[in-house]
Structures are given as structure tokens and as C-alpha cells.
C-alpha atoms as a PDB file:
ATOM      1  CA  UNK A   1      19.952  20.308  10.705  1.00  0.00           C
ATOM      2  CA  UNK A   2      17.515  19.247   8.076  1.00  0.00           C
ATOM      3  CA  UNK A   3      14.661  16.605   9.624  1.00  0.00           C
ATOM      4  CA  UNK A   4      14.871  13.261   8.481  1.00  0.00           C
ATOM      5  CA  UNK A   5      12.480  12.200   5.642  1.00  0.00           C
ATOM      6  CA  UNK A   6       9.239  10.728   6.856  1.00  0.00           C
ATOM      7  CA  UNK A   7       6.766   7.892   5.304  1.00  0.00           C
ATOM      8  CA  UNK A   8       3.394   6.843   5.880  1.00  0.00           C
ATOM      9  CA  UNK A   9       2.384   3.382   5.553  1.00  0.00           C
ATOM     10  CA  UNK A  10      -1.133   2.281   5.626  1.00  0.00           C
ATOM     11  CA  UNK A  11      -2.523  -1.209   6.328  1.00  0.00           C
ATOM     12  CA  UNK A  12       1.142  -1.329   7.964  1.00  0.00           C
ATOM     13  CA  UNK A  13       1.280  -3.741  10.494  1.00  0.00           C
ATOM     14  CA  UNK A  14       1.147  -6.971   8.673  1.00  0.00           C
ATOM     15  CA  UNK A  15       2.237  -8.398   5.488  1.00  0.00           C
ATOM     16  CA  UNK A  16       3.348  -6.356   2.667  1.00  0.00           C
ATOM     17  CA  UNK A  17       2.514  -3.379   4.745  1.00  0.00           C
ATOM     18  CA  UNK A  18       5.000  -4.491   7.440  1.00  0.00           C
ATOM     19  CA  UNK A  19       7.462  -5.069   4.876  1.00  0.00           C
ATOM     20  CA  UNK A  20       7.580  -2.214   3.595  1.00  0.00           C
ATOM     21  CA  UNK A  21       8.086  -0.699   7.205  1.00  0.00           C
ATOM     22  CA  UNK A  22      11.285  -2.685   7.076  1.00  0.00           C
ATOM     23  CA  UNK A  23      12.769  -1.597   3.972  1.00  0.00           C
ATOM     24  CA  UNK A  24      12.155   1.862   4.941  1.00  0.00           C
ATOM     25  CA  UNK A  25      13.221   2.246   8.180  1.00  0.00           C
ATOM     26  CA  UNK A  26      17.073   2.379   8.010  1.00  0.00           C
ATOM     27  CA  UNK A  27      17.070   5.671   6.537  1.00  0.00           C
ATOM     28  CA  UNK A  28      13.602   7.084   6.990  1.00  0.00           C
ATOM     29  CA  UNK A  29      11.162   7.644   9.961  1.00  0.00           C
ATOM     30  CA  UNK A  30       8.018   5.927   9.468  1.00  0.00           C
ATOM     31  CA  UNK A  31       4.330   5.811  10.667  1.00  0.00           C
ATOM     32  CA  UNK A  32       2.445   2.989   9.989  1.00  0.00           C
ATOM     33  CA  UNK A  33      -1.242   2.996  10.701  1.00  0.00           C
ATOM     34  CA  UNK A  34      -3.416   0.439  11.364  1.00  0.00           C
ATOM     35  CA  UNK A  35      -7.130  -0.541  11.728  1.00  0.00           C
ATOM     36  CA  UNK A  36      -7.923  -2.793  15.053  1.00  0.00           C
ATOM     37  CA  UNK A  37      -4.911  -4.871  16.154  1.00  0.00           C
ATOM     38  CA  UNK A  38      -2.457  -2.476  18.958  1.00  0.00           C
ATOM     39  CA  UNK A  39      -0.905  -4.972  20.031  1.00  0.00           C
ATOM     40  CA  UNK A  40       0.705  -6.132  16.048  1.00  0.00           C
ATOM     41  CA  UNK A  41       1.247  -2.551  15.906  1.00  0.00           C
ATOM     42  CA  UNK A  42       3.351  -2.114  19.013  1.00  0.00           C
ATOM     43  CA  UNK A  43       5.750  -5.446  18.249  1.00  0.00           C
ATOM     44  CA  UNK A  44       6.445  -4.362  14.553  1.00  0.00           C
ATOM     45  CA  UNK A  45       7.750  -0.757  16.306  1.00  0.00           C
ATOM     46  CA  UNK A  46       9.732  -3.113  18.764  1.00  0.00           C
ATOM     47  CA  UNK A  47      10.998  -4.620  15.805  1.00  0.00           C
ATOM     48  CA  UNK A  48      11.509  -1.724  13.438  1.00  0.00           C
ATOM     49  CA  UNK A  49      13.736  -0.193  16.533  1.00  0.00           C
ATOM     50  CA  UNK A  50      15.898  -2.687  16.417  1.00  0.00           C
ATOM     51  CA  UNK A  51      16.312  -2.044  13.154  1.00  0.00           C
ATOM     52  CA  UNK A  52      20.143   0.161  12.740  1.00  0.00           C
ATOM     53  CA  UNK A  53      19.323   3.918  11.455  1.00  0.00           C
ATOM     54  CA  UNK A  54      21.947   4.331   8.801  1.00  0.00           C
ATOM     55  CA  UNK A  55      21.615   8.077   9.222  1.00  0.00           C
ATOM     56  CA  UNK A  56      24.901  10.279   9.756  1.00  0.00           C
ATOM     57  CA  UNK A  57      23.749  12.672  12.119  1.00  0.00           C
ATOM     58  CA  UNK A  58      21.743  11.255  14.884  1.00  0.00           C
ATOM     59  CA  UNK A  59      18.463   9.683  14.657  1.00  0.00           C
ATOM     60  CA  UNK A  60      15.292  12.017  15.411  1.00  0.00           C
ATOM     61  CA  UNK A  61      12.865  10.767  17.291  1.00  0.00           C
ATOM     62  CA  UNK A  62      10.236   9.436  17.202  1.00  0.00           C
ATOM     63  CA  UNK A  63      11.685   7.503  14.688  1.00  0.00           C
ATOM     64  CA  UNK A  64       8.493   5.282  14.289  1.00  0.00           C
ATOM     65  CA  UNK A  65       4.779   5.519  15.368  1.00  0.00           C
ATOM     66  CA  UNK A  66       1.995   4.023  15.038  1.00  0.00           C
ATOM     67  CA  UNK A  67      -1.590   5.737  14.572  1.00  0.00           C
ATOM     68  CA  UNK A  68      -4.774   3.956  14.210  1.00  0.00           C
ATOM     69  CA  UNK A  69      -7.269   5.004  11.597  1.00  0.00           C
ATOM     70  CA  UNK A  70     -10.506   3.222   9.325  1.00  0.00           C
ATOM     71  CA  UNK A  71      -9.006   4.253   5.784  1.00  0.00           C
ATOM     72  CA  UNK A  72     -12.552   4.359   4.692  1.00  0.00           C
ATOM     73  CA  UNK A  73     -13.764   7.155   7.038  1.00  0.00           C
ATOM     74  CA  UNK A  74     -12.862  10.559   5.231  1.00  0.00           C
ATOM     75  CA  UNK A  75     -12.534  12.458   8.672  1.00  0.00           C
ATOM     76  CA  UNK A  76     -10.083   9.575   9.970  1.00  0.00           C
ATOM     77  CA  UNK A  77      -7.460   9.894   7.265  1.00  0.00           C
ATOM     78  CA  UNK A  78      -7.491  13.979   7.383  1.00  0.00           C
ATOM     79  CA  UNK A  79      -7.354  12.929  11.287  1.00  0.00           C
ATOM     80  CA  UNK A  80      -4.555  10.424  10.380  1.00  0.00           C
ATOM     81  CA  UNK A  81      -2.430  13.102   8.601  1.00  0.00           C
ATOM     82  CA  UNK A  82      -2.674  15.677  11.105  1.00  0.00           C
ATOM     83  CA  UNK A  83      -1.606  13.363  13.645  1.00  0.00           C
ATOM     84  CA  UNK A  84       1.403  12.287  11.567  1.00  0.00           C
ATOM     85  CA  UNK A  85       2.226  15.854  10.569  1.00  0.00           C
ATOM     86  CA  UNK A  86       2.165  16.933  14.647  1.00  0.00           C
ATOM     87  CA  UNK A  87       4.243  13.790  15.725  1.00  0.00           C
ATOM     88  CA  UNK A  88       6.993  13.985  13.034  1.00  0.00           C
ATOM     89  CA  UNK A  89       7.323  17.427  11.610  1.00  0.00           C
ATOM     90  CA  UNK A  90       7.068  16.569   8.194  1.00  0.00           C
ATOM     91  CA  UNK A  91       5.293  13.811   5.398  1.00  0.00           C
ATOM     92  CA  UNK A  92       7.364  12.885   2.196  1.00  0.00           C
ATOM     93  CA  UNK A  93       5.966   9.837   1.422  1.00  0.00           C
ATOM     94  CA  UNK A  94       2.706   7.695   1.355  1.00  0.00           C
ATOM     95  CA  UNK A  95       2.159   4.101   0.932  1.00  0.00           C
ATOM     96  CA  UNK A  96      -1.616   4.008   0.669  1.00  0.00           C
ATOM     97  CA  UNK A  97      -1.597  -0.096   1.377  1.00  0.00           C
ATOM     98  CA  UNK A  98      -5.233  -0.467   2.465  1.00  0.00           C
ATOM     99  CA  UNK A  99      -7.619  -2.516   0.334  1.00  0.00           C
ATOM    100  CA  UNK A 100     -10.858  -4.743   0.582  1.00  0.00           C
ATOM    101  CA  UNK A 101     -11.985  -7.888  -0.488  1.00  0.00           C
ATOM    102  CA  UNK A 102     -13.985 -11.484   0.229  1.00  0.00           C
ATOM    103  CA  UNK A 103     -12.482 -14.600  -0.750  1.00  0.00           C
ATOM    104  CA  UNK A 104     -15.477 -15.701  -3.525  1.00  0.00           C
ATOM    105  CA  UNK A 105     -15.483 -18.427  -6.550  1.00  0.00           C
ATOM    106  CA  UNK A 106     -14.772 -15.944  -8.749  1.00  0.00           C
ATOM    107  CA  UNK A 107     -16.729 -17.443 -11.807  1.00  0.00           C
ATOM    108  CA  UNK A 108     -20.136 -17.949  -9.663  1.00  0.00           C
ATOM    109  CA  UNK A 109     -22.033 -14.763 -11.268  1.00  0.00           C
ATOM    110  CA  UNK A 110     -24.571 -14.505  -8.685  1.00  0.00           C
ATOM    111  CA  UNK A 111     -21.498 -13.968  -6.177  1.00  0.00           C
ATOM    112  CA  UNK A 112     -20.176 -11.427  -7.740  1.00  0.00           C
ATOM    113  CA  UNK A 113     -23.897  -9.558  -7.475  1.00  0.00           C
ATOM    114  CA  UNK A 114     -23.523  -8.645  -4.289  1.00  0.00           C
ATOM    115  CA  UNK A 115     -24.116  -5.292  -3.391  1.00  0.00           C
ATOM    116  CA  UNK A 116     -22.891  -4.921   0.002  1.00  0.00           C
ATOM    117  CA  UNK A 117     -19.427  -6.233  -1.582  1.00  0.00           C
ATOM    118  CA  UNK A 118     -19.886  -3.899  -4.582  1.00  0.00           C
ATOM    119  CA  UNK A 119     -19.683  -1.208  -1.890  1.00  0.00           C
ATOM    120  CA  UNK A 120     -17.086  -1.821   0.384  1.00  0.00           C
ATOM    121  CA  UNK A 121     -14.507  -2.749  -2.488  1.00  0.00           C
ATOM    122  CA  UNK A 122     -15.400   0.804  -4.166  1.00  0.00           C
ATOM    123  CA  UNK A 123     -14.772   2.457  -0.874  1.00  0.00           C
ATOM    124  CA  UNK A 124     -11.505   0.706   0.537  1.00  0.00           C
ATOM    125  CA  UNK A 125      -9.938  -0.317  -2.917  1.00  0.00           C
ATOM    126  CA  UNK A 126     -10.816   3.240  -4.752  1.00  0.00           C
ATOM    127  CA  UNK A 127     -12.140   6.017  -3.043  1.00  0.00           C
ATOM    128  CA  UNK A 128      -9.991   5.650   0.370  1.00  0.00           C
ATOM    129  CA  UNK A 129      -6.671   5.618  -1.755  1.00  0.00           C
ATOM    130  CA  UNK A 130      -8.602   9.072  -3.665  1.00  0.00           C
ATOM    131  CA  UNK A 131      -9.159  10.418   0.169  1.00  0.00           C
ATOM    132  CA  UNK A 132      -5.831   9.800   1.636  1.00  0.00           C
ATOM    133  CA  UNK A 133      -4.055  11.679  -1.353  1.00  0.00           C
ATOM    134  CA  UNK A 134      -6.344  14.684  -0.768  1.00  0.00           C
ATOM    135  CA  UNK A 135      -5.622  14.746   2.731  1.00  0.00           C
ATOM    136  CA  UNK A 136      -1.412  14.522   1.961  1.00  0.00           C
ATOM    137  CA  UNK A 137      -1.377  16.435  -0.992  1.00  0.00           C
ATOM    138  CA  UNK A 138      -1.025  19.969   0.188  1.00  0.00           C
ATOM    139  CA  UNK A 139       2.201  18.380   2.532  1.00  0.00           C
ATOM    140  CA  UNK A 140       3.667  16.426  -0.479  1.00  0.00           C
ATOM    141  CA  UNK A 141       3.672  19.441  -2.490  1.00  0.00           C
ATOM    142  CA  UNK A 142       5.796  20.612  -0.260  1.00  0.00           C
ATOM    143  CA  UNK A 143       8.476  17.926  -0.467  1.00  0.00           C
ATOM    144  CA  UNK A 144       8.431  17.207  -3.985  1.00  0.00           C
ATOM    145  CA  UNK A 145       6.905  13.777  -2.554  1.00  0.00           C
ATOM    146  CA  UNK A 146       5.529  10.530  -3.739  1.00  0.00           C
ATOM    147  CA  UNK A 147       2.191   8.522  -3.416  1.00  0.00           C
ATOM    148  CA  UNK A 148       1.998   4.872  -3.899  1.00  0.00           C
ATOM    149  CA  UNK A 149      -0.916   2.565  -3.565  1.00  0.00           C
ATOM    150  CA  UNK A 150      -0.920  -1.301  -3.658  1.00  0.00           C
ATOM    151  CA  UNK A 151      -3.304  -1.995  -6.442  1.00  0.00           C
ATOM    152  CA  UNK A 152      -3.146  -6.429  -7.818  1.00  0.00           C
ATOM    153  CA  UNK A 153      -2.669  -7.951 -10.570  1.00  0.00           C
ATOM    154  CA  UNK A 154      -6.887  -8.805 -10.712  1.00  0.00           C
ATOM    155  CA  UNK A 155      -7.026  -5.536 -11.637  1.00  0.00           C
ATOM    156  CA  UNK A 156      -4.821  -6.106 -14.995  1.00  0.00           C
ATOM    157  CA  UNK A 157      -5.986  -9.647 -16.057  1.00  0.00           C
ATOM    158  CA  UNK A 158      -9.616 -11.073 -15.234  1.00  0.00           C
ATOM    159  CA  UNK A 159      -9.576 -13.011 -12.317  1.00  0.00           C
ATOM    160  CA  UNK A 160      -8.740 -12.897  -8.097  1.00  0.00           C
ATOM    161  CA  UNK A 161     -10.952 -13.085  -5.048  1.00  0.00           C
ATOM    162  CA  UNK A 162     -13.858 -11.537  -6.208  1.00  0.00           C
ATOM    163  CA  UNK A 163     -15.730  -9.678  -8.908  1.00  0.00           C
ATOM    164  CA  UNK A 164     -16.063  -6.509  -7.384  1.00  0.00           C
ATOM    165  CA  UNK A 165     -12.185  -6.758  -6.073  1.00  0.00           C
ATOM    166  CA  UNK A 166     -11.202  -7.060  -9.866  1.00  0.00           C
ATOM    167  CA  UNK A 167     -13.034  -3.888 -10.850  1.00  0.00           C
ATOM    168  CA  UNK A 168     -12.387  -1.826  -8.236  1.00  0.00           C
ATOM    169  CA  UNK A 169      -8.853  -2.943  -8.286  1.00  0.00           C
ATOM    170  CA  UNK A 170      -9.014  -2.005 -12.423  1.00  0.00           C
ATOM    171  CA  UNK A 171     -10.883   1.569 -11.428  1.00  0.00           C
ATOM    172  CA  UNK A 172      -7.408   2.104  -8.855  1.00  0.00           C
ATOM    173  CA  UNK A 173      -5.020   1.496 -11.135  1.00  0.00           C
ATOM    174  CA  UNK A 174      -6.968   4.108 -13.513  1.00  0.00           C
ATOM    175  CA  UNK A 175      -7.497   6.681 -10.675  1.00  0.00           C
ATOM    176  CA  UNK A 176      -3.307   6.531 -10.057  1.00  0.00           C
ATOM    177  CA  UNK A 177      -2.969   7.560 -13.812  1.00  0.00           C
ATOM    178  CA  UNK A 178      -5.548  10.379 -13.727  1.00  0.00           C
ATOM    179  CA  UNK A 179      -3.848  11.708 -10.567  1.00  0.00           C
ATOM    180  CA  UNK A 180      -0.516  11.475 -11.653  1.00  0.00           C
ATOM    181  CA  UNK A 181      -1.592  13.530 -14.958  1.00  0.00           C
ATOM    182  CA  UNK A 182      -3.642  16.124 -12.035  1.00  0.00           C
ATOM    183  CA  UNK A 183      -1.279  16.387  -9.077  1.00  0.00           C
ATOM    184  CA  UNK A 184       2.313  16.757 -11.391  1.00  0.00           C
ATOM    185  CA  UNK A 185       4.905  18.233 -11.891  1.00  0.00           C
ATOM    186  CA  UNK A 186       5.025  18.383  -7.593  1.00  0.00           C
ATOM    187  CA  UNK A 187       4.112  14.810  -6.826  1.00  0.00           C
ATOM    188  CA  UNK A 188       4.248  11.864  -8.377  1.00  0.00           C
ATOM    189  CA  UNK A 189       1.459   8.966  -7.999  1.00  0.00           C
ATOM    190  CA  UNK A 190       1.698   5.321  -8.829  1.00  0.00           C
ATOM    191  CA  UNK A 191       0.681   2.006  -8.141  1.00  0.00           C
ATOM    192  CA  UNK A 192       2.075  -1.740  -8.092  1.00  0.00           C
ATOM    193  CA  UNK A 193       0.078  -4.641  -8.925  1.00  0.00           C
ATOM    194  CA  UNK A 194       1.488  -8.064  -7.272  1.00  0.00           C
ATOM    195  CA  UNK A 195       0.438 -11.382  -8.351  1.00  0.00           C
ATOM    196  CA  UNK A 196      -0.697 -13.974  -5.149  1.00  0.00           C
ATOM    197  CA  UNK A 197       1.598 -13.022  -2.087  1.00  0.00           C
ATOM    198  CA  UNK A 198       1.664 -15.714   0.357  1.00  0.00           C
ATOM    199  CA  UNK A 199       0.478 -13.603   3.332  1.00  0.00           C
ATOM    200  CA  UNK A 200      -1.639 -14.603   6.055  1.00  0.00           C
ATOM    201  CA  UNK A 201      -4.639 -13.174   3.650  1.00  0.00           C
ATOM    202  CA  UNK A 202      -2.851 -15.377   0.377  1.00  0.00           C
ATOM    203  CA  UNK A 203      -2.130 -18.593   2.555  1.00  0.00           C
ATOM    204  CA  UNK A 204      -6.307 -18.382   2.632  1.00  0.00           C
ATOM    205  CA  UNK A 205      -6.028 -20.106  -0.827  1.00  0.00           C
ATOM    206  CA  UNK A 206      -6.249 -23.826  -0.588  1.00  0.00           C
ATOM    207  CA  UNK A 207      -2.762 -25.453  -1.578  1.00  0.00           C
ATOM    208  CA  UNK A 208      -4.528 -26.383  -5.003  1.00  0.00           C
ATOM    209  CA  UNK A 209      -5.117 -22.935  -6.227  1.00  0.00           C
ATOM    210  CA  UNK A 210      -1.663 -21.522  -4.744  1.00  0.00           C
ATOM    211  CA  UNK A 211       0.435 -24.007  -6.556  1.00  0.00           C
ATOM    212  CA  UNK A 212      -1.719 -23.717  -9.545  1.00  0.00           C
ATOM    213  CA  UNK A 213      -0.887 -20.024  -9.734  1.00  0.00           C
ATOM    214  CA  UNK A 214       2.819 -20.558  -9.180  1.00  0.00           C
ATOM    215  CA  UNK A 215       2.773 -23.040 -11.934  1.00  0.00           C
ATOM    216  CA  UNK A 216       0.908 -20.509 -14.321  1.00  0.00           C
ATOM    217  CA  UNK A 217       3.588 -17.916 -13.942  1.00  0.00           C
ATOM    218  CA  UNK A 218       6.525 -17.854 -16.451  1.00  0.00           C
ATOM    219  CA  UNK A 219       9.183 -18.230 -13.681  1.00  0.00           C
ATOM    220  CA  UNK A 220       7.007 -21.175 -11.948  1.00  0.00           C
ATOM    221  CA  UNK A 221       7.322 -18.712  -8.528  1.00  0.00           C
ATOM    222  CA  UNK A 222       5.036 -16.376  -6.788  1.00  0.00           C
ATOM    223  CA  UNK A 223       5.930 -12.905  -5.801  1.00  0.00           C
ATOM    224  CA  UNK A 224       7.179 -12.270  -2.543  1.00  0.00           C
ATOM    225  CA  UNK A 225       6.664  -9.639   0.094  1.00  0.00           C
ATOM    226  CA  UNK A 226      10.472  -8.784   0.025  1.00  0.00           C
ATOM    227  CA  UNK A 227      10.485  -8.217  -4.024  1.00  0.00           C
ATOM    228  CA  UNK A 228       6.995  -6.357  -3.590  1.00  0.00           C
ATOM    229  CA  UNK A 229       8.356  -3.760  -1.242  1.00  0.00           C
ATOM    230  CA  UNK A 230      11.735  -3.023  -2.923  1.00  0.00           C
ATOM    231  CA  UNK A 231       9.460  -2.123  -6.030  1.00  0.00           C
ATOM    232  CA  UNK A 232       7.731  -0.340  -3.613  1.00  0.00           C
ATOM    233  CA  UNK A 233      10.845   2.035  -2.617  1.00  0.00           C
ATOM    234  CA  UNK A 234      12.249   2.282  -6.007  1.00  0.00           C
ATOM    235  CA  UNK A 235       8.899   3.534  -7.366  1.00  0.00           C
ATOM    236  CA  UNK A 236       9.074   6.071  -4.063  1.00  0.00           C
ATOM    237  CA  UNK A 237      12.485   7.401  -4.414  1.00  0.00           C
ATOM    238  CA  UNK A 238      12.418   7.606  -8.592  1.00  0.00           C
ATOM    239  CA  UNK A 239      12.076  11.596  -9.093  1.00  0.00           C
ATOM    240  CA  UNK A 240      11.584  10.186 -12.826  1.00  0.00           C
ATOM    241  CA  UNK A 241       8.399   7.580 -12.525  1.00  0.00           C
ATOM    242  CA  UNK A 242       4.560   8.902 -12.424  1.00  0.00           C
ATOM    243  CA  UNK A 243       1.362   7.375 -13.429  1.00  0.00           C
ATOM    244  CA  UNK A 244       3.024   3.952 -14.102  1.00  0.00           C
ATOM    245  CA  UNK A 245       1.475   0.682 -12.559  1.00  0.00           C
ATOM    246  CA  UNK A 246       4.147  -1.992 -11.937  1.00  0.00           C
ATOM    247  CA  UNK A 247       3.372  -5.686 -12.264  1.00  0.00           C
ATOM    248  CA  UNK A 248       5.262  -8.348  -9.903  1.00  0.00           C
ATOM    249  CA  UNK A 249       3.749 -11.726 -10.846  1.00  0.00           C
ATOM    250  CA  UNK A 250       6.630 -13.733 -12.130  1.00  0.00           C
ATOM    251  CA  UNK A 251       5.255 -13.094 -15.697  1.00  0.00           C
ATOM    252  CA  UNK A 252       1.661 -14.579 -15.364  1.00  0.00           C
ATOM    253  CA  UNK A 253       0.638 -11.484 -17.775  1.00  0.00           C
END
């Protein structure tokens, strides 16, 4: 019997990252890793079993597990992928999720200065998403797999949390396109780029600036988790899509 597919999910716990768990786990078995909190870990798995396997031949276990990892320690994600590889048999596909930023004005220059910032949104927003792909590649080779990365919409149009987030976010979306062109015809890498999700992160915001960017979109609504994470899949599963950044914003750009 052939195993069932697998997927990786970082920054998987919460939010988009959880969502994506959800529309993934009827028909593949997922890992989701996380950074500090156990205890969201272990009630998302609680919840993802509930969830009904729509597989014809009986589910293999483990059908989900959770491994905790800092995305921006090298050594943790090869760690990360061993683990997932020893637990499940098998990786087809990785949603690199994980990203960086500090809620700043973003038009204050001498915020957006800040080295320390400058730093830690080039090493969770760039070169962890660079790391993580190195460390699955050889398996995704393999599989004929996929790699997709949450990138935002800051890093299409001038603007978001912070200065550093925009750029970094803008260097991300480049980085999918220069691996799809390196790591083809075996695996395909790409990227979506929502607009303000209302997540415990968006709902941050004050009530001001989130109705103020629903009213600047086209369609006067924000982008969901739910319409986020079915892009998500499609750009996954498409044997036909590489080096392509998708934009969910309700037509902001």
C-alpha cells in the first residue's frame, strides 16, 4: 500500500497556519511545527483528529504531529525535517508559514532605522524560508513536491507593519522566483501574498486602520484565513504553477 501524502506546516498552530492544517487534513497527514506554545499545539491535533480522513484505505498513523522548532536556527529546521521524515515516512509538501515583524508607524523614518529589526525580519521573513527549502529539498525531489511560503501583500505595494517587514517581505517574494527557476523541473516553489487577515496578530490594528483597509480594497472586504489557505492548497497540488506569487487582498493592488 502506498503511504499517505504528508505536509509540513510551519508557524502551524495558530491563524493561517492552523488553517491550513484544516484544509489539509482530510486527505493528507500533517505536521505542524511550532515555536513556544505546547499546549495550542496539542488542542489543534485534538481538533485536526476529529477531523474525518477521507482516505479509502485506512488512515496511517500518526496522522498528525506536532514538532517544535525556532525557524531561524539552521540546525533546528534540518532537526525539524529529520524528525518529520522519522515520524511519517515521507515529506511531499511544505508550507514554510513563519515570518517576523513589529507593529511600527510605518511612515516614522527613524523607526524603520532600526537595526535589531533590520535583522530579525531578514532572518525569519527571508533566510529561514531559504533554510527550510535546503533542508526539504533532497526529500521533495523525491516526490515531485511543492514549497510554499506565506509572503504579504507589503511586500508588493509600499506599506504594512514596518519598514524592514516590507523589504524583507519584497526580498521573499524574489527569493521564491529565483528558486523556482533553481530547484525545477522536480519541485515547484511559490509564495502567496494576503492583504490584512484578521488574526490575533491583524486584530492588533486599531479598528481605524482595519476598516480603513477594508474600505481601500475594491470588494470593500478583507481576506480571510479560509480563502488564504484554499489558495494555499491549490498552489500545492497544481503540478502546473512555479515561481508565481499570488495576491489575496480583495483588489487593494
Amino acid at each position: 500500500m502506498a503511504s499517505q501524502k504528508v505536509v509540513l506546516i510551519t508557524a502551524g498552530t495558530a491563524g493561517l497556519g492552523a488553517q491550513i492544517a484544516r484544509s489539509f487534513a482530510p486527505d493528507f497527514r500533517v505536521v505542524i511545527n511550532y515555536a513556544n506554545n505546547a499546549s495550542r499545539a496539542d488542542s489543534l491535533l485534538s481538533e485536526l483528529s476529529a477531523i474525518p480522513s477521507t482516505s479509502s484505505s485506512p488512515p496511517q498513523t500518526p496522522r498528525f504531529h506536532a514538532i517544535r522548532a525556532d525557524v531561524g536556527s539552521k540546525p533546528a529546521l534540518n532537526s525539524l525535517i529529520k524528525e518529520t521524515l522519522t515520524t511519517m515516512g515521507r515529506l511531499d509538501i511544505v508550507i514554510s508559514n513563519a515570518g517576523w515583524t513589529r507593529l511600527t508607524n510605518f511612515k516614522n523614518f527613524s523607526e524603520g532605522t532600526l537595526e535589531d529589526d533590520w535583522d530579525k525580519c531578514f532572518l525569519y521573513n527571508v533566510k529561514s524560508h531559504l533554510w527550510l527549502l535546503e533542508a526539504a529539498k533532497e526529500e521533495l525531489e523525491k516526490r515531485d513536491g511543492a514549497f510554499v511560503t506565506t509572503a504579504s501583500i507589503a511586500g508588493v505595494k509600499a506599506g504594512g507593519s514596518s519598514l524592514p517587514y516590507a523589504v524583507t517581505k519584497a526580498a521573499q517574494i524574489h527569493l521564491v522566483k529565483c528558486l523556482a527557476t533553481i530547484c525545477g523541473p522536480k519541485v515547484r516553489v511559490n509564495s502567496v501574498s494576503p492583504g490584512l487577515l484578521l488574526t490575533e496578530w491583524g486584530m492588533k490594528f486599531s479598528e481605524e486602520k482595519r476598516e480603513a483597509a477594508r474600505m481601500a480594497t475594491t470588494l470593500k472586504r478583507l481576506a480571510t484565513v479560509e480563502d488564504v489557505a484554499a489558495q494555499v492548497r491549490t498552489l500545492a497540488l497544481s503540478m502546473s504553477q512555479t515561481g508565481q506569487n499570488v495576491i489575496i487582498d480583495g483588489g487593494l493592488s
